[in-house]
Protein backbone atom coordinates (compact mmCIF):
# COMPACT_ATOMS: atom_id res chain seq x y z
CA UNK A 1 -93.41 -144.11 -44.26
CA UNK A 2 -93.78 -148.09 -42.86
CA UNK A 3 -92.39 -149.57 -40.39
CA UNK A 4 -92.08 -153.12 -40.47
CA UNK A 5 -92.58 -153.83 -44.27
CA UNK A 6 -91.76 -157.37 -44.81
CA UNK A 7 -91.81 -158.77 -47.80
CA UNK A 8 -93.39 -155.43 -48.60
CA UNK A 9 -96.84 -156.78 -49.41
CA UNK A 10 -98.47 -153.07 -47.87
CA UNK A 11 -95.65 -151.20 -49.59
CA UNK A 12 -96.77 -152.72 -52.82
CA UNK A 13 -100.81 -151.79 -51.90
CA UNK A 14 -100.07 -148.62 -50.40
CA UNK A 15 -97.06 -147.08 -53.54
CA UNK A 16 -99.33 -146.34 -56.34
CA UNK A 17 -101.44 -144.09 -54.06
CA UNK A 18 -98.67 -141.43 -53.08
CA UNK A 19 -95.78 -139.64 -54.19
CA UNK A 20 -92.81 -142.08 -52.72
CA UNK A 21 -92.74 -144.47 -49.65
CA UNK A 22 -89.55 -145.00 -47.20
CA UNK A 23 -90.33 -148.71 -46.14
CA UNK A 24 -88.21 -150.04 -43.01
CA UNK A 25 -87.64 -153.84 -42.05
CA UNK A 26 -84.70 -155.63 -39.25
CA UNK A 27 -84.28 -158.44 -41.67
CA UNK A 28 -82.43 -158.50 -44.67
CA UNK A 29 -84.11 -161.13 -45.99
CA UNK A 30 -87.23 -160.19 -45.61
CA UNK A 31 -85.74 -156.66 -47.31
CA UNK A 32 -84.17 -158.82 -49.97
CA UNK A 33 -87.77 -159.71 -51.39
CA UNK A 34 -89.06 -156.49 -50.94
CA UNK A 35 -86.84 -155.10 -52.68
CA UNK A 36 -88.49 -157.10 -55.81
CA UNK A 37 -90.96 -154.25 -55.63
CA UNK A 38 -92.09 -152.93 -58.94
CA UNK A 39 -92.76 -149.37 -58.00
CA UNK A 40 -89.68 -146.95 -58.58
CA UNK A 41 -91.21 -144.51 -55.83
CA UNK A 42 -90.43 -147.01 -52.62
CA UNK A 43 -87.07 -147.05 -50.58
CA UNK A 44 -86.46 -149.61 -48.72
CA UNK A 45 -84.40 -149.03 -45.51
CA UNK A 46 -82.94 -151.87 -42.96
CA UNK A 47 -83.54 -150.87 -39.86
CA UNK A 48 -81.89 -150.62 -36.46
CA UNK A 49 -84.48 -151.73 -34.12
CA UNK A 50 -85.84 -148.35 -32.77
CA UNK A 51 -85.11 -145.37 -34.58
CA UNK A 52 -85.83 -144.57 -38.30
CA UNK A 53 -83.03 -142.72 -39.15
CA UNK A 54 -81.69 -141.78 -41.66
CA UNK A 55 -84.96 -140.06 -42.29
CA UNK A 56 -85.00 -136.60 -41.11
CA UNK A 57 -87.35 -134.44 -39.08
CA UNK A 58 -91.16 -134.04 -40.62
CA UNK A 59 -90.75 -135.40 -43.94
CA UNK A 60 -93.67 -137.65 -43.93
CA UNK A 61 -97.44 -137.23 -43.82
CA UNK A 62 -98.47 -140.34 -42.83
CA UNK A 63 -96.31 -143.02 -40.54
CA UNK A 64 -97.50 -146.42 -40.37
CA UNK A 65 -96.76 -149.95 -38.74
CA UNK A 66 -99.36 -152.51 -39.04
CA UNK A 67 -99.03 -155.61 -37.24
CA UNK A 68 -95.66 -154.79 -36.11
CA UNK A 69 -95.44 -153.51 -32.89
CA UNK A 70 -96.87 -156.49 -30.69
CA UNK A 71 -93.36 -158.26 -32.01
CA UNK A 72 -91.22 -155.34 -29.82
CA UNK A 73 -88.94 -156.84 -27.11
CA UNK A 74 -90.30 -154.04 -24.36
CA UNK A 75 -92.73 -151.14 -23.79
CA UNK A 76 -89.29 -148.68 -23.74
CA UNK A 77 -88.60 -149.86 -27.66
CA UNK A 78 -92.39 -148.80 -28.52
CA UNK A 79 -91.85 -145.62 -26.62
CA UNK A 80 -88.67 -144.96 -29.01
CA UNK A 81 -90.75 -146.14 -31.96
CA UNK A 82 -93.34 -143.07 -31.14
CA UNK A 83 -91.09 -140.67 -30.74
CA UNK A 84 -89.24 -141.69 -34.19
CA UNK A 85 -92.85 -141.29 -35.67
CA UNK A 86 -93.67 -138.22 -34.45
CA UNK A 87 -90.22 -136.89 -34.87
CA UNK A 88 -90.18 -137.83 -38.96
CA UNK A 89 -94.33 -136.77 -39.32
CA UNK A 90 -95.05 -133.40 -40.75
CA UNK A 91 -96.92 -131.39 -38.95
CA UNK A 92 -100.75 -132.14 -38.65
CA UNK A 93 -99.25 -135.11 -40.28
CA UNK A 94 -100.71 -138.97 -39.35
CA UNK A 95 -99.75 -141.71 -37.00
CA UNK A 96 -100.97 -145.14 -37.29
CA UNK A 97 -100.37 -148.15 -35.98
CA UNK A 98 -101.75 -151.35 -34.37
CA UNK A 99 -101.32 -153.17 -31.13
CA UNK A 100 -103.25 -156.95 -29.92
CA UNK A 101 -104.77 -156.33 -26.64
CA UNK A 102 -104.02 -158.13 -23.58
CA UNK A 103 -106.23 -161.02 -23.06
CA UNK A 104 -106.76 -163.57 -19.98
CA UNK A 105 -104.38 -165.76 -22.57
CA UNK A 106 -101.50 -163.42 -21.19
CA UNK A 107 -101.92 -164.67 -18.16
CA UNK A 108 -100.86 -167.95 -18.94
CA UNK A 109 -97.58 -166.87 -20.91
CA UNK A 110 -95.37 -167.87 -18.23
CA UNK A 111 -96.50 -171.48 -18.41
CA UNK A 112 -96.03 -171.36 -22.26
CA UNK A 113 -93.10 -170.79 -22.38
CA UNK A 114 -92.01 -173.57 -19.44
CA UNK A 115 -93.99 -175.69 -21.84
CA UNK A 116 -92.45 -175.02 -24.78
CA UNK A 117 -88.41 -175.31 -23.19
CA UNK A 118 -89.45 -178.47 -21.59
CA UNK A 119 -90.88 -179.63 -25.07
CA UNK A 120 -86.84 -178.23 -26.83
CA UNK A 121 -85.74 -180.38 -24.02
CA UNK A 122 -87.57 -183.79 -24.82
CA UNK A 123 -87.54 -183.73 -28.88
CA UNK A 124 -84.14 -182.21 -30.44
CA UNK A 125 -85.86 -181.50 -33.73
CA UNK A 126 -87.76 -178.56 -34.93
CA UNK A 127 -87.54 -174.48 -34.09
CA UNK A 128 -85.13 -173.55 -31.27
CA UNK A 129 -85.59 -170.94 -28.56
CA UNK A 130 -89.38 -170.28 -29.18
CA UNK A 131 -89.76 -169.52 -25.34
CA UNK A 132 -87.88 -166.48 -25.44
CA UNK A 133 -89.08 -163.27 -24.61
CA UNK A 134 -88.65 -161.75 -27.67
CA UNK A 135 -90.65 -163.97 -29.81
CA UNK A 136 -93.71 -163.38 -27.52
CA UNK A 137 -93.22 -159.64 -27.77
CA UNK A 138 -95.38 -157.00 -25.65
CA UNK A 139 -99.63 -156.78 -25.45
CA UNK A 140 -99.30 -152.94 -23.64
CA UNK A 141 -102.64 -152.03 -22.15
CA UNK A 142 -104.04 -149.24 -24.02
CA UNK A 143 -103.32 -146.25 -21.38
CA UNK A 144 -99.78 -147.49 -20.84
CA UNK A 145 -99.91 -147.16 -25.26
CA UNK A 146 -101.09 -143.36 -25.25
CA UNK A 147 -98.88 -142.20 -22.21
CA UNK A 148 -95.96 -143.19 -24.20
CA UNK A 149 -96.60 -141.65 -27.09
CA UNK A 150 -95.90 -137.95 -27.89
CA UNK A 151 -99.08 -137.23 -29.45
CA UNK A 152 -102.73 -137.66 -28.39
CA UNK A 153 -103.79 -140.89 -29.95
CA UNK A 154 -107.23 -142.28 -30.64
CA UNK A 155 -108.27 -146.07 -30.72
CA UNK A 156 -110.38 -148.32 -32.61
CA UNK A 157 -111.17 -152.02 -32.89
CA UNK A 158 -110.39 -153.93 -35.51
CA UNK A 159 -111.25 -157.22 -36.95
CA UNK A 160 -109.85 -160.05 -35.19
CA UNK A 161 -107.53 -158.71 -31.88
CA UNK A 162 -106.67 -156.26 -33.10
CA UNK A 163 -106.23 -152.39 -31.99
CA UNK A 164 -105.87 -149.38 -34.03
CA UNK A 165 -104.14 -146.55 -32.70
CA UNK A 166 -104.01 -143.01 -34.52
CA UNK A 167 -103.48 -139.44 -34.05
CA UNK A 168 -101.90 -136.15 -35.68
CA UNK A 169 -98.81 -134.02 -34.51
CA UNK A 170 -99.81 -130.44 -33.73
CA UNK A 171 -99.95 -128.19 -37.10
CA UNK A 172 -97.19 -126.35 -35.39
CA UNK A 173 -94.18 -128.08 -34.27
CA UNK A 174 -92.93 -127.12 -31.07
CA UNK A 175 -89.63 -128.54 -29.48
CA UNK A 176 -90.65 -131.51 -27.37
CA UNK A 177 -91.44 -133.27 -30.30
CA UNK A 178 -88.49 -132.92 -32.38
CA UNK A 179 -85.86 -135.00 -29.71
């Protein structure tokens, strides 16, 4: 199961290694192209934002997003997001995902943005709206990452800035995962 496929260039890597992959994306044109997608063992699925219905409870063994979450509007969304992965993961079954770290370049976000609606103010042409919240999207410290999720999580560096997080629901489900 992915979360945030795109143009569905990890769908495409990760299909010929497993029996069938549920793929989610918010845009339909990014779904559009995905849906290109040689492999007859991939749905795709347009998402609502913060659930991944209509999947049901513990039907996948691994959940992934990759490069997705630092693109959520708020912490709350990402808590929905791991809740919606541990509901849908089997048990002892995998979730992964990655996160960029806060850096001292956070700091200066506020000034950004001021930056960039003074610069939409001066010169009419080009992208609109790029100071808004939501294209700046959330760098969680990584406590505030494993207190919202449902599952013990552990964390790794990647290359670049970027963080790995990754854990396993218990082998026996019990209720406060399933809601």
């Amino acid at each position: 199961m992915e979360i945030g496929c795109g143009v569905g260039r990890l769908t495409r890597a990760i299909a010929p290694e497993v029996g069938h992959v549920h793929a989610f994306d918010l845009s339909e044109q990014m779904l559009s192209i995905a849906r290109s997608c040689p492999f007859p063992n991939v749905t795709f699925h347009r998402g609502d934002g913060q659930s991944l219905r209509p999947l049901g409870d513990h039907c996948a063994p691994l959940v992934l997003a990759y490069c997705v979450f630092q693109h959520l509007p708020s912490e709350r969304v990402l808590a929905s997001y791991l809740g919606e992965m541990a509901r849908v993961a089997r048990p002892a079954g995998m979730l992964a995902f990655t996160l960029t770290p806060r850096t001292w370049h956070d700091r200066l976000t506020p000034l950004l943005r001021l930056r960039r609606w003074v610069k939409e103010r001066v010169r009419p042409d080009g992208p609109r709206e790029l100071y808004r919240s939501e294209w700046l999207g959330i760098r969680p410290r990584a406590q505030t990452v494993r207190a919202l999720s449902p599952v013990p999580l552990s964390q790794a560096h990647l290359h670049g800035d970027k963080w790995l997080f990754y854990g396993r629901t218990p082998a026996t489900r019990d209720v406060s995962l399933a809601g």
